[in-house]
Protein backbone atom coordinates (compact mmCIF):
# COMPACT_ATOMS: atom_id res chain seq x y z
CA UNK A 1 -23.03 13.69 40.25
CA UNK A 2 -23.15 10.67 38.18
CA UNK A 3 -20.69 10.20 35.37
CA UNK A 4 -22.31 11.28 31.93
CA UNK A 5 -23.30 8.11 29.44
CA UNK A 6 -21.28 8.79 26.26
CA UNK A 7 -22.38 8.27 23.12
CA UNK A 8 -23.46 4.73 21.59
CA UNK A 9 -22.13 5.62 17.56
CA UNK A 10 -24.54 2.76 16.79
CA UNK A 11 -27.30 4.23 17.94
CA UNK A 12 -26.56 8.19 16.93
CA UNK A 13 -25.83 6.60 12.97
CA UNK A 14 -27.07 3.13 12.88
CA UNK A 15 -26.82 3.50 8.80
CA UNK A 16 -22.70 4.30 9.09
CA UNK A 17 -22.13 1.89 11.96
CA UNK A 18 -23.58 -0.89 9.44
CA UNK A 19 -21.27 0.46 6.47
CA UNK A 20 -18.25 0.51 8.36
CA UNK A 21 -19.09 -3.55 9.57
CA UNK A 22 -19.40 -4.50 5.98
CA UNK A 23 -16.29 -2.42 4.85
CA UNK A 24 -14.19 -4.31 7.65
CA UNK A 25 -16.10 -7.66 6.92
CA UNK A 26 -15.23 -7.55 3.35
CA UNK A 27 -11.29 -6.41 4.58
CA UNK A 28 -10.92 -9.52 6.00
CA UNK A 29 -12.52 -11.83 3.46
CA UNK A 30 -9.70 -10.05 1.26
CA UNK A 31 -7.11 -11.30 3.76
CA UNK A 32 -8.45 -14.40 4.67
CA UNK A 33 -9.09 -15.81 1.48
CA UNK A 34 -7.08 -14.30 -1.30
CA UNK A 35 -3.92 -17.16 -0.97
CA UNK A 36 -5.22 -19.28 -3.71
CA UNK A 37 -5.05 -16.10 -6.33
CA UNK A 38 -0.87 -16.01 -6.08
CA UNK A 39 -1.10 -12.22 -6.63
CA UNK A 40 2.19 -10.93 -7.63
CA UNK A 41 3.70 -8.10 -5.80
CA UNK A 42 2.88 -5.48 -8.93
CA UNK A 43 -1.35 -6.89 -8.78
CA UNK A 44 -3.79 -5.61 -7.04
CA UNK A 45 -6.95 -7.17 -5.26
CA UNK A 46 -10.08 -5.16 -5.62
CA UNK A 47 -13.81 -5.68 -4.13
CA UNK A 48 -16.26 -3.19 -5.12
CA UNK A 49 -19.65 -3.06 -3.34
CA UNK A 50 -22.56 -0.68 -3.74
CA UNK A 51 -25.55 0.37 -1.34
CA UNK A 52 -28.84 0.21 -2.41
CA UNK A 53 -30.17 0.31 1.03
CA UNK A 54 -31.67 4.16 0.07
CA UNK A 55 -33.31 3.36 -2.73
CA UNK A 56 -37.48 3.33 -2.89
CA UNK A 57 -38.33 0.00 -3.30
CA UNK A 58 -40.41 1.39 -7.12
CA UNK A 59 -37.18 3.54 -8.25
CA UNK A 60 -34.75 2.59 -11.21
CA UNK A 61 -31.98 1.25 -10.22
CA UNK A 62 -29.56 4.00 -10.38
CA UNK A 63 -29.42 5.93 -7.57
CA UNK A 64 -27.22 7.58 -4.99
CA UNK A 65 -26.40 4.84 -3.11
CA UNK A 66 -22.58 4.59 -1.91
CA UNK A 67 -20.18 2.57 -4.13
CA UNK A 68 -16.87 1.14 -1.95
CA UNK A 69 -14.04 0.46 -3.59
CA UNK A 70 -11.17 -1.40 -0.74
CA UNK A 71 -7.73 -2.84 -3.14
CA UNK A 72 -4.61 -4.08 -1.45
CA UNK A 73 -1.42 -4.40 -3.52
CA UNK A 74 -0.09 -8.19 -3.95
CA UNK A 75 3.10 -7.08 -1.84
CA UNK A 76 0.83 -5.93 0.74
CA UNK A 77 -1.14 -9.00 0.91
CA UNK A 78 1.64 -11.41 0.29
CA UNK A 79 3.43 -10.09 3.60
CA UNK A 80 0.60 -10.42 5.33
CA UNK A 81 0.06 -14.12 3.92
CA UNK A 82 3.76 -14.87 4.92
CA UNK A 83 3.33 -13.80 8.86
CA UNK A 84 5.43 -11.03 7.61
CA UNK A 85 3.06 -8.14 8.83
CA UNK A 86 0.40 -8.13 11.11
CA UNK A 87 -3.45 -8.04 9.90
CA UNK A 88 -3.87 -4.47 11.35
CA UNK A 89 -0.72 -3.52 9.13
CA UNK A 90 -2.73 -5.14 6.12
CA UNK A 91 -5.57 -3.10 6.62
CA UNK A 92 -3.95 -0.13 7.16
CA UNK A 93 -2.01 -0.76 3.66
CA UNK A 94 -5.73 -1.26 2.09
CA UNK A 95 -6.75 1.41 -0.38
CA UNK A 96 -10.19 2.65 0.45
CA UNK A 97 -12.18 4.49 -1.68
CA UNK A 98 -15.91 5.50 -0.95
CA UNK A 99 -18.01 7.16 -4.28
């Protein structure tokens, strides 16, 4: 008997496999770019970002599209910027919030 295919997530929930791409996409961007704000240990670094991707194309624009909300602490991201932790350990750190 042949082994059994498992699962492709991307096809089962194509919507929440793109979400989760865009919510690591925008983790990095955080890391890789955030050295020229000299965040103090006590700041934070937030990026918000909202879906729209469910709303009809003639609706207002509120709606009940999801709202992301991913902060890392300056100490966080200053460790990370100094070789100090590893970028897995800075994402773990990363507050994420979804609304």
């Amino acid at each position: 008997m042949p082994p059994r295919p498992t699962a492709d997530p991307i096809l089962d929930k194509p919507q929440e496999a793109y979400r989760l791409e865009v919510r690591h996409a925008l983790m990095d961007v955080m890391l890789d770019h955030s050295r020229s704000l000299n965040l103090l240990a006590d700041e934070w670094l937030t990026v918000a970002a909202r879906s729209h991707d469910e709303r009809p194309r003639l609706a207002p624009m509120d709606n009940e599209g999801q709202t992301v909300v991913i902060r890392v602490r300056g100490a966080d991201l200053n460790a990370y910027l100094g070789g100090q932790i590893s970028r897995e350990d800075a994402r773990r750190r990363m507050d994420v919030r979804v609304f």
